[in-house]
Protein backbone atom coordinates (compact mmCIF):
# COMPACT_ATOMS: atom_id res chain seq x y z
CA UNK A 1 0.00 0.00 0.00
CA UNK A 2 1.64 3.68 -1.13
CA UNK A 3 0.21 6.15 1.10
CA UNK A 4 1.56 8.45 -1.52
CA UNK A 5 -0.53 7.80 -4.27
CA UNK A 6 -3.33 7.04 -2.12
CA UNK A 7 -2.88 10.80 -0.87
CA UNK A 8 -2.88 11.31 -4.56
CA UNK A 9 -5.88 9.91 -5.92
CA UNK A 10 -8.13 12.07 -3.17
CA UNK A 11 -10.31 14.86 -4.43
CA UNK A 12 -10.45 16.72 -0.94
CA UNK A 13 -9.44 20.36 -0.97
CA UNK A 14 -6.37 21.72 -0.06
CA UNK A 15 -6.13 22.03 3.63
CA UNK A 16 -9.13 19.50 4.91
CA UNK A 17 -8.05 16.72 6.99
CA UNK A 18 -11.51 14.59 6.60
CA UNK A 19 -11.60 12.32 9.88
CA UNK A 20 -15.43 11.45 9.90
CA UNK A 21 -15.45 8.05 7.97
CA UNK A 22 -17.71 6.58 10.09
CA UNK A 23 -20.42 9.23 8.93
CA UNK A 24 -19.18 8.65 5.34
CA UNK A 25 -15.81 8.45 3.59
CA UNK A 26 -14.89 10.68 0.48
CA UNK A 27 -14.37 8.76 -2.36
CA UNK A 28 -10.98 8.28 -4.33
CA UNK A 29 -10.68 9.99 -7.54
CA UNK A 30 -11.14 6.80 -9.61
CA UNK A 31 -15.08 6.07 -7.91
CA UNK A 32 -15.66 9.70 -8.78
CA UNK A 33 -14.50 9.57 -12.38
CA UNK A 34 -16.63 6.54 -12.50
CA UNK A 35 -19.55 8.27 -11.47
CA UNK A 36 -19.47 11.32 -13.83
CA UNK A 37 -17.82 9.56 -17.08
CA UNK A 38 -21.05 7.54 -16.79
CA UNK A 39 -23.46 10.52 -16.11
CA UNK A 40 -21.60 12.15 -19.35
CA UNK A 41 -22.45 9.68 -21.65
CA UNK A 42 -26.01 9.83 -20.87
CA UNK A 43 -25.89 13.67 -21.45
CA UNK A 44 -24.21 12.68 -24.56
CA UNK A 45 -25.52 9.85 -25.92
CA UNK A 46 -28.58 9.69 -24.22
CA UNK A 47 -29.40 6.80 -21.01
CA UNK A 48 -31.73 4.45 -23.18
CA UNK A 49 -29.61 4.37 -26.54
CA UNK A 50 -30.00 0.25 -27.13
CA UNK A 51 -26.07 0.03 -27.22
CA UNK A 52 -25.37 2.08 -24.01
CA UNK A 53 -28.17 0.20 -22.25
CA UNK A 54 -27.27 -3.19 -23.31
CA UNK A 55 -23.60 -2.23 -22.04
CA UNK A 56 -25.20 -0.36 -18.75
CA UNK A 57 -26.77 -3.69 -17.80
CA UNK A 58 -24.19 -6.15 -18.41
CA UNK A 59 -22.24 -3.50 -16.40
CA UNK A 60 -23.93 -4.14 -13.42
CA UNK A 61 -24.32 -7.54 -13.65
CA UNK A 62 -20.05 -7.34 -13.45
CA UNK A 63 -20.81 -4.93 -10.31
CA UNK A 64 -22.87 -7.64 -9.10
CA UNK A 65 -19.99 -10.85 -9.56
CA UNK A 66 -17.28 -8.62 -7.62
CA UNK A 67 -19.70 -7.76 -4.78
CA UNK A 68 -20.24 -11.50 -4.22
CA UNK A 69 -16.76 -12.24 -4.91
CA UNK A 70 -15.69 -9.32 -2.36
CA UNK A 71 -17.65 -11.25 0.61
CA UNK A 72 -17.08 -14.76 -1.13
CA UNK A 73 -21.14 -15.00 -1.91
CA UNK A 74 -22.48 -16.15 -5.67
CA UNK A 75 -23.69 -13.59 -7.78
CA UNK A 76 -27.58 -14.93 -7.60
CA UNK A 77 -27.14 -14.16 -3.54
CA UNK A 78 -26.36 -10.76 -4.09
CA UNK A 79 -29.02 -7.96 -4.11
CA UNK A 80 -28.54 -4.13 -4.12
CA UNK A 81 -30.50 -1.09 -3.00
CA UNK A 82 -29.77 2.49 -1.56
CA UNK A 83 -28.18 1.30 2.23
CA UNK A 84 -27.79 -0.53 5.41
CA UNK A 85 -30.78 0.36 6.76
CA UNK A 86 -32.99 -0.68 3.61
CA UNK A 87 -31.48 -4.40 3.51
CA UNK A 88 -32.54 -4.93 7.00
CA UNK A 89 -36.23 -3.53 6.76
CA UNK A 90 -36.44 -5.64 3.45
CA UNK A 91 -35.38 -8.66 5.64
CA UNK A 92 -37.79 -7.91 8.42
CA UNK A 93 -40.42 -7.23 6.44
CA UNK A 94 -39.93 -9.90 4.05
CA UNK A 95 -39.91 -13.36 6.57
CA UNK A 96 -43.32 -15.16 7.44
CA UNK A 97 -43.26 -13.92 11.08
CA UNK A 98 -46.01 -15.97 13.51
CA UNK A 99 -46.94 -14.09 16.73
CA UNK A 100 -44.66 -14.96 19.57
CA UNK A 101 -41.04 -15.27 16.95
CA UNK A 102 -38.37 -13.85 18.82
CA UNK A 103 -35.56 -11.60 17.46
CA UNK A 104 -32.59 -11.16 18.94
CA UNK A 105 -30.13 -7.65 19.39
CA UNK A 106 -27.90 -5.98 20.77
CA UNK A 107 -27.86 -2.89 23.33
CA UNK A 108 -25.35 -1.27 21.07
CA UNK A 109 -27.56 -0.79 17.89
CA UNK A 110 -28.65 1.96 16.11
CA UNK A 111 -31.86 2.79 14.96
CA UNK A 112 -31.72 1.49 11.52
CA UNK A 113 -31.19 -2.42 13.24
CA UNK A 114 -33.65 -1.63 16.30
CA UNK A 115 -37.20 0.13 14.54
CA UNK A 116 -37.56 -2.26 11.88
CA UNK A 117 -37.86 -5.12 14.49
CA UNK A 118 -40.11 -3.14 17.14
CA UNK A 119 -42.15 -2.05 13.96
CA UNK A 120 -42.89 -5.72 14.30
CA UNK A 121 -43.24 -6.31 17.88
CA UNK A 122 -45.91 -3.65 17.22
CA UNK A 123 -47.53 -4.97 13.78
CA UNK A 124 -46.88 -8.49 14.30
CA UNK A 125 -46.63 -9.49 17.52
CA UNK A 126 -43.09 -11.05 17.65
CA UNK A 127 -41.10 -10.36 21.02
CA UNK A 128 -37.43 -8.53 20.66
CA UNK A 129 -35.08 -9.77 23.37
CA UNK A 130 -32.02 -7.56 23.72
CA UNK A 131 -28.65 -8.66 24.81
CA UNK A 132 -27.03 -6.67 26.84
CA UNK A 133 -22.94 -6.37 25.81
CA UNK A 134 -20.49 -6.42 28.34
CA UNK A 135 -18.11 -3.63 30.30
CA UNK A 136 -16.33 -2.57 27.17
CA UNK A 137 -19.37 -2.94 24.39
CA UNK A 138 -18.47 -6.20 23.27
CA UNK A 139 -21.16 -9.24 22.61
CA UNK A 140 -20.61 -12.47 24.89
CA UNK A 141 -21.34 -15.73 23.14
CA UNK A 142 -22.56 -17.32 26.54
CA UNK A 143 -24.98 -14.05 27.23
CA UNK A 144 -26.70 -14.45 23.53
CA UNK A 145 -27.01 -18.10 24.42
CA UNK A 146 -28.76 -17.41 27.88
CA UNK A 147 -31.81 -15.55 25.26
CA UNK A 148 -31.92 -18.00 23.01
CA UNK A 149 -35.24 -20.05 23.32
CA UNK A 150 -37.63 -22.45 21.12
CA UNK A 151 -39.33 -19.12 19.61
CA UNK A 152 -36.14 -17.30 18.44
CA UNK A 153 -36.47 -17.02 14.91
CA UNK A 154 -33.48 -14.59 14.30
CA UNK A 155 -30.67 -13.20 15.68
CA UNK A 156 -29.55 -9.29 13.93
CA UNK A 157 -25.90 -8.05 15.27
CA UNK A 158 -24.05 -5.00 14.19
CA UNK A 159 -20.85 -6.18 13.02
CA UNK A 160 -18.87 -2.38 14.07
CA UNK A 161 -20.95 -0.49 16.14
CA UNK A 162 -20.83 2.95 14.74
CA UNK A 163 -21.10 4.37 18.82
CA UNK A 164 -18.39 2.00 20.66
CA UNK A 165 -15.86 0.54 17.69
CA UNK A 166 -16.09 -2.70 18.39
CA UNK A 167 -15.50 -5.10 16.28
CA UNK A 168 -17.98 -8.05 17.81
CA UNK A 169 -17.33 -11.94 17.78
CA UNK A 170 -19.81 -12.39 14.70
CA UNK A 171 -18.19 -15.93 13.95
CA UNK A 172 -19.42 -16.98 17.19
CA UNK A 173 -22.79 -15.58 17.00
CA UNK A 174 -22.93 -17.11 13.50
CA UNK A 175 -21.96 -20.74 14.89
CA UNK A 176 -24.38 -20.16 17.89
CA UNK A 177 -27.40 -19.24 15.71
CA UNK A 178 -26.65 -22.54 13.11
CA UNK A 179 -26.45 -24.93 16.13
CA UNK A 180 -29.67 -23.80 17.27
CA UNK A 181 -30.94 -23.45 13.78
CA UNK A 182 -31.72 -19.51 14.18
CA UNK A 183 -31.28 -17.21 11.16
CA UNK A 184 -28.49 -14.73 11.59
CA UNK A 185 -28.16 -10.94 10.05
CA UNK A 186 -24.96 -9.40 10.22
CA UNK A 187 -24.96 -5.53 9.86
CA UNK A 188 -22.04 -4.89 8.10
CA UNK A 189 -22.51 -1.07 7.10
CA UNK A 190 -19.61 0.31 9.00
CA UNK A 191 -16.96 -2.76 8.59
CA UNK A 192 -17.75 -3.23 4.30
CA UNK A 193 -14.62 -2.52 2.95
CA UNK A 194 -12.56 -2.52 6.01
CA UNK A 195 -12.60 -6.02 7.38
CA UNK A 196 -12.39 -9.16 5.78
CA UNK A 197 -15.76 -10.48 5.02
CA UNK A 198 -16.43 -13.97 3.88
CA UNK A 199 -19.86 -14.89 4.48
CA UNK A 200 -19.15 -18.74 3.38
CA UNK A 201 -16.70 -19.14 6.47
CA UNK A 202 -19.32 -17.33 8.30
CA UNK A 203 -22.22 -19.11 7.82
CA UNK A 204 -24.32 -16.31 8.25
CA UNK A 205 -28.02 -16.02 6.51
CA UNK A 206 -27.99 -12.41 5.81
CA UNK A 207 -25.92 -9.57 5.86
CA UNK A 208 -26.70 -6.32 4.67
CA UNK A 209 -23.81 -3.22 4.25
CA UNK A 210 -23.62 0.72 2.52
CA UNK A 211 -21.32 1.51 0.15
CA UNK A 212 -20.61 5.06 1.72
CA UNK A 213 -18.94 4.04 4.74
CA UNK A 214 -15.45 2.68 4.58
CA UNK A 215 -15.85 1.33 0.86
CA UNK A 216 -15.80 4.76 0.22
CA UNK A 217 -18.67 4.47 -2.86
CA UNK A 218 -20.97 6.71 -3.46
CA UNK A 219 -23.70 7.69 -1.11
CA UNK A 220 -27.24 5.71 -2.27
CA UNK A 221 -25.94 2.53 -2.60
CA UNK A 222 -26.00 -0.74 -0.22
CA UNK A 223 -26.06 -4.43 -1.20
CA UNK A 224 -28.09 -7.36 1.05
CA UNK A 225 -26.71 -10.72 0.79
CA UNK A 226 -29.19 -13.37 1.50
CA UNK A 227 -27.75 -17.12 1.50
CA UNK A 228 -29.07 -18.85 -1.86
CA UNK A 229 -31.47 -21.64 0.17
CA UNK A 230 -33.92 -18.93 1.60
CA UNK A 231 -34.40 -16.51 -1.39
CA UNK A 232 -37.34 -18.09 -2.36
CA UNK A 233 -38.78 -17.99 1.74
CA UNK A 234 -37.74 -13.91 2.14
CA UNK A 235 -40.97 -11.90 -0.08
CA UNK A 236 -40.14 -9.28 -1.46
CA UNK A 237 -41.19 -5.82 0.02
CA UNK A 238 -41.21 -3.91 -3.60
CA UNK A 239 -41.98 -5.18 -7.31
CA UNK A 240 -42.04 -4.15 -10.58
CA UNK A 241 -40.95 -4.45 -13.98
CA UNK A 242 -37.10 -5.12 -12.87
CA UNK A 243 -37.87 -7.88 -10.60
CA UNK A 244 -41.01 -9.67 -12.51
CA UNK A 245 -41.99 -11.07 -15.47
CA UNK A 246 -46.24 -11.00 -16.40
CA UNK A 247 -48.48 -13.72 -17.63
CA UNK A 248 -51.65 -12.36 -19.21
CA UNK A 249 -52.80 -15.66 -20.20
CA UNK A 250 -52.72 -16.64 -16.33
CA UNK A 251 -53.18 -12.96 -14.92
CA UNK A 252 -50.37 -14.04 -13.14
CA UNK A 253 -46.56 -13.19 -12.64
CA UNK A 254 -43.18 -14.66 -11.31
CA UNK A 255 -40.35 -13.40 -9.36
CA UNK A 256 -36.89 -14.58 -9.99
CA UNK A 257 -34.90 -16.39 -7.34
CA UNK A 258 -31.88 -14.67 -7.38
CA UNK A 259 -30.84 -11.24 -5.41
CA UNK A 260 -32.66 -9.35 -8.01
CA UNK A 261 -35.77 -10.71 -6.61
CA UNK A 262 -35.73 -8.08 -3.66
CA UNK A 263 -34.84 -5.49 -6.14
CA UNK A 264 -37.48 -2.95 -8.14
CA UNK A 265 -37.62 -0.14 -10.57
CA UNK A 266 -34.92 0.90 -12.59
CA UNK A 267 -31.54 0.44 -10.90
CA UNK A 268 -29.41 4.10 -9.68
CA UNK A 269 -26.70 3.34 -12.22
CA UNK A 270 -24.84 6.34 -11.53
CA UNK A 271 -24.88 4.96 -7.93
CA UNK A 272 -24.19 1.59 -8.80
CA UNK A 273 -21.61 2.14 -11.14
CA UNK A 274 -19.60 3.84 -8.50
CA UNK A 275 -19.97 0.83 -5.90
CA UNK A 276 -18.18 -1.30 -8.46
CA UNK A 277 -15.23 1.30 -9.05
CA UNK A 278 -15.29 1.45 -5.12
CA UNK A 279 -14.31 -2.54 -4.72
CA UNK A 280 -12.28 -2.24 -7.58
CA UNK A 281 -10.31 0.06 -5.58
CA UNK A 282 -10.53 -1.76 -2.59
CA UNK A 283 -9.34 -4.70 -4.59
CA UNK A 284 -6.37 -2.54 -5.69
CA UNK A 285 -5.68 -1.52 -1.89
CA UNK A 286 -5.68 -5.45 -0.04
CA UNK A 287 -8.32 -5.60 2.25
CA UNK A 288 -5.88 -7.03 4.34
CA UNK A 289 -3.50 -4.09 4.16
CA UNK A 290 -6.51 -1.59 4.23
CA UNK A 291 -7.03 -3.18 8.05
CA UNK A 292 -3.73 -3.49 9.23
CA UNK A 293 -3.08 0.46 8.54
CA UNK A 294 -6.50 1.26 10.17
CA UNK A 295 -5.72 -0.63 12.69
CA UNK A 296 -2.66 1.04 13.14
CA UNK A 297 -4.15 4.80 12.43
CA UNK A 298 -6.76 4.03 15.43
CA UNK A 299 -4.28 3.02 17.85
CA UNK A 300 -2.34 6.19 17.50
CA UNK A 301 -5.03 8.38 17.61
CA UNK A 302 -6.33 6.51 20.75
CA UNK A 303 -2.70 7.17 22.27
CA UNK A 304 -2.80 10.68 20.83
CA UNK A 305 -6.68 11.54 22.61
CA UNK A 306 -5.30 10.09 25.94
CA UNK A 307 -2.45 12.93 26.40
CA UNK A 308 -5.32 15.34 26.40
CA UNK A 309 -6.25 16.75 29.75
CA UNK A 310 -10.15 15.20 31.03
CA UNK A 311 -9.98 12.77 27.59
CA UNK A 312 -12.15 10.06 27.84
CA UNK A 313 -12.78 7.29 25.21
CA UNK A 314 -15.46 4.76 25.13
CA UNK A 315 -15.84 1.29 24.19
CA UNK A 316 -13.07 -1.44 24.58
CA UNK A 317 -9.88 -0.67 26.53
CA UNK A 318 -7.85 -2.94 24.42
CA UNK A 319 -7.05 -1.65 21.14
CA UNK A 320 -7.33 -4.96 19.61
CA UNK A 321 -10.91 -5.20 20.55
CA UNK A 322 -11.60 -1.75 18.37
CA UNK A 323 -11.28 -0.71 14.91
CA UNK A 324 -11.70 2.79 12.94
CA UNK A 325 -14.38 4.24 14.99
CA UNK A 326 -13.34 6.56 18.56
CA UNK A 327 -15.78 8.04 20.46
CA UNK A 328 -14.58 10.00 23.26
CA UNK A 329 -15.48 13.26 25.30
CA UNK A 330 -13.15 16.12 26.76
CA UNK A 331 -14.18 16.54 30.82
CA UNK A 332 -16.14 20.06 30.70
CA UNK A 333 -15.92 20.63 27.07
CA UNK A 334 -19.20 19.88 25.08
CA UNK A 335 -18.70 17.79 22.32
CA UNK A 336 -20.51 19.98 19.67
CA UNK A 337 -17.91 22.99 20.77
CA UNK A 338 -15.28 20.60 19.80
CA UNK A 339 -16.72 19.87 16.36
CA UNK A 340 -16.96 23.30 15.45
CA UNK A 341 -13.63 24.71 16.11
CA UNK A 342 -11.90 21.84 14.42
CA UNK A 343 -14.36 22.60 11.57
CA UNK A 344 -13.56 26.22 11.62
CA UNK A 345 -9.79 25.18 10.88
CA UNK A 346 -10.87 22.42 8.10
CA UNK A 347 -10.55 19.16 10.37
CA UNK A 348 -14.20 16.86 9.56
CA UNK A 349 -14.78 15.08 12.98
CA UNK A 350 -18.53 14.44 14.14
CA UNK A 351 -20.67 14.90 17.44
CA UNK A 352 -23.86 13.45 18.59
CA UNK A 353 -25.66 10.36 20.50
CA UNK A 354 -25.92 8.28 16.61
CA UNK A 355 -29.03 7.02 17.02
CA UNK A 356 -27.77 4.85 19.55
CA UNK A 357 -29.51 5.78 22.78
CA UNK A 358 -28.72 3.00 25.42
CA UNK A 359 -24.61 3.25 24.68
CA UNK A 360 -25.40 7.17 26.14
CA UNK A 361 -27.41 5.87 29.02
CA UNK A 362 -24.65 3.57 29.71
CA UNK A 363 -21.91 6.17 30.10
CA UNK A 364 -24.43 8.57 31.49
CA UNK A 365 -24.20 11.24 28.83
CA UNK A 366 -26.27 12.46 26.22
CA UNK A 367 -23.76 13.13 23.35
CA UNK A 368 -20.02 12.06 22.27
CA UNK A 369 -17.53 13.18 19.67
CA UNK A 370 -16.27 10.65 16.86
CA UNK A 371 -13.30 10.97 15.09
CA UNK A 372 -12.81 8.13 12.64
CA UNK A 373 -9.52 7.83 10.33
CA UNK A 374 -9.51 5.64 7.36
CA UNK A 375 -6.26 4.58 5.31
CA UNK A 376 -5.99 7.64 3.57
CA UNK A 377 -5.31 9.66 6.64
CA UNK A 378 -2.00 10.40 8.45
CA UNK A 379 -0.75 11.06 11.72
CA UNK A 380 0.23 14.55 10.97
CA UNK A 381 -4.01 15.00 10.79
CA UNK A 382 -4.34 13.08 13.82
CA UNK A 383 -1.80 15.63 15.31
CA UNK A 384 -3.59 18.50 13.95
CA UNK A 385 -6.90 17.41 15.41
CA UNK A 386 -5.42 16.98 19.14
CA UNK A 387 -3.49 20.13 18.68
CA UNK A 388 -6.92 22.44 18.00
CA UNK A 389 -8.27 20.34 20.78
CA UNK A 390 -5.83 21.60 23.38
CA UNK A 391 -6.17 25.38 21.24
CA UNK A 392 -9.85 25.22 22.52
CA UNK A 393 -9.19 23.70 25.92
């Protein structure tokens, strides 16, 4: 990996030190070039000339082989749509729920893995269990296993929490759920493109990521994986002409039983064609190098936030345990004070509770500040972010 021309292909502005990946990351030069060469030729050529549209298509279908190849899937298991939170609603919504089913979470979700399932509590009458995660935000196998009962139907589990950074034992969860023969989703929206996914090894049913995040794609774009032997069980949530074919003989009509079963309407190819530049360049990077240098990167800033006077930092001590994402707060400094002045001197670093209410109940506070560097960054921004820090303290 050459930091150098990585540092080259960005398209920030002179001056920005962009530390917010966790909100979204900005994408490399290639994914952009992507984007717009695409948008020109439709200005150009127009979107539905038969060539172009022919090529458009086959185009995505090549997007849609290296998104199941980047999380060893098939192709046919391999659905997109716009994010995270849309895979997981079009799970929930999708399964053949009887009252008294039992899901399964986490205290450390977000919204976007917590509504869709008390939407059904509400409308369907399952019961959502929540597992509470231990001392430093992690997931104990022996704690999910205590909720697991005769009615548990799924289990859902945030692979990166985006409000504690860590990176949870999904393997085990995985393993638990098969023995039991419980479904398993596995959020993956903040660790897609940063972590080695392989949802063979994992034996998970679902898993559902953005493209946004650390992939650094385009914003509008997510995939869901769902394993090939319960497409045809999972209904989908939206039709039309993409994802059926009509009978008028029969009145009737028939949905494939592939990925592009959960998918409807005309596809966001600008969108899409920007994921696939995005693993492309992921590809390019080593998935395994892009996580040893994060790895690295969050250490260092971790070490870097400690010499800071009243610094706190949640989630797990050890830095193994944690990846990419550090919340923390300055002792009588509020967070959103923070954000500003590093804004006002062009550092991107984030403030809030993110939608994740009981991690701020935990640590008794109602708001954090996140700063999240990718591979791009260096430690001379990491410097320059603690340095305005102790400016405004």
């Amino acid at each position: 990996m050459n930091l150098d021309t990585i540092r080259n292909d960005l398209c920030l502005d002179p001056g920005i030190a962009y530390l917010d990946n966790a909100a979204a990351s900005v994408m490399p030069r290639q994914v952009l070039q992507a984007v717009t060469g695409y948008l020109e030729r439709t200005a150009t050529t127009g979107p539905y000339l038969p060539s172009f549209r022919r090529e458009t298509y086959a185009r995505l279908e090549e997007i849609r082989a290296s998104t199941a190849a980047f999380i060893a899937a098939s192709s046919e298991e391999i659905a997109f749509n716009k994010n995270g939170s849309e895979g997981i609603s079009l799970v929930a919504q999708g399964l053949d729920w009887q009252e008294g089913d039992e899901v399964i979470i986490t205290d450390f979700e977000m919204l976007s893995n917590l509504t869709p399932w008390l939407l059904l509590q509400q409308t369907r009458r399952i019961l959502v269990r929540t597992v509470v995660s231990n001392a430093q935000g992690l997931l104990e196998p022996l704690a999910l296993a205590a909720l697991m009962t005769p009615r548990t139907r799924l289990i859902s589990v945030t692979h990166l929490p985006n409000a504690t950074g860590a990176v949870q034992p999904i393997a085990a969860v995985c393993r638990l759920a098969q023995e039991r023969g419980i479904m398993s989703l596995i959020n993956a929206s903040q660790s897609f493109g940063l972590l080695p996914i392989d949802v063979r090894a994992l034996g998970c049913d679902f898993l559902v990521a953005c493209g946004r995040k650390a992939l650094r794609g385009p914003e509008g774009t997510g995939i869901l994986y769902v394993r090939a032997a319960l497409i045809p069980r999972l209904t989908p949530v939206l039709t039309g002409w993409w994802n059926s074919s009509f009978d008028p003989e029969r009145n009737s009509f028939t949905l494939p039983l592939t990925g592009k079963r959960f998918e409807a309407g005309c596809p966001i190819m600008p969108s899409m064609i920007g994921l696939g530049a995005a693993i492309d360049y992921a590809n390019q990077m080593g998935i395994d190098q892009i996580a040893c240098r994060v790895a690295r990167l969050t250490a260092y800033t971790i070490e870097r936030l400690l010499s800071i006077p009243g610094a706190q930092i949640y989630g797990p001590e050890s830095v193994h345990d944690r990846m990419l994402i550090i919340p923390f707060n300055i002792h009588g400094v509020d967070a959103d004070k923070i954000v500003q002045h590093l804004d006002a001197h062009g550092v991107i670093i984030e403030a809030g509770h993110f939608m994740a209410t009981p991690i701020m109940k935990r640590h008794q506070i109602s708001k954090m500040a996140r700063i999240s560097p990718h591979y791009f960054n260096t430690e001379a921004e990491i410097e320059r972010a603690v340095a305005l820090i102790r400016e405004l303290l």
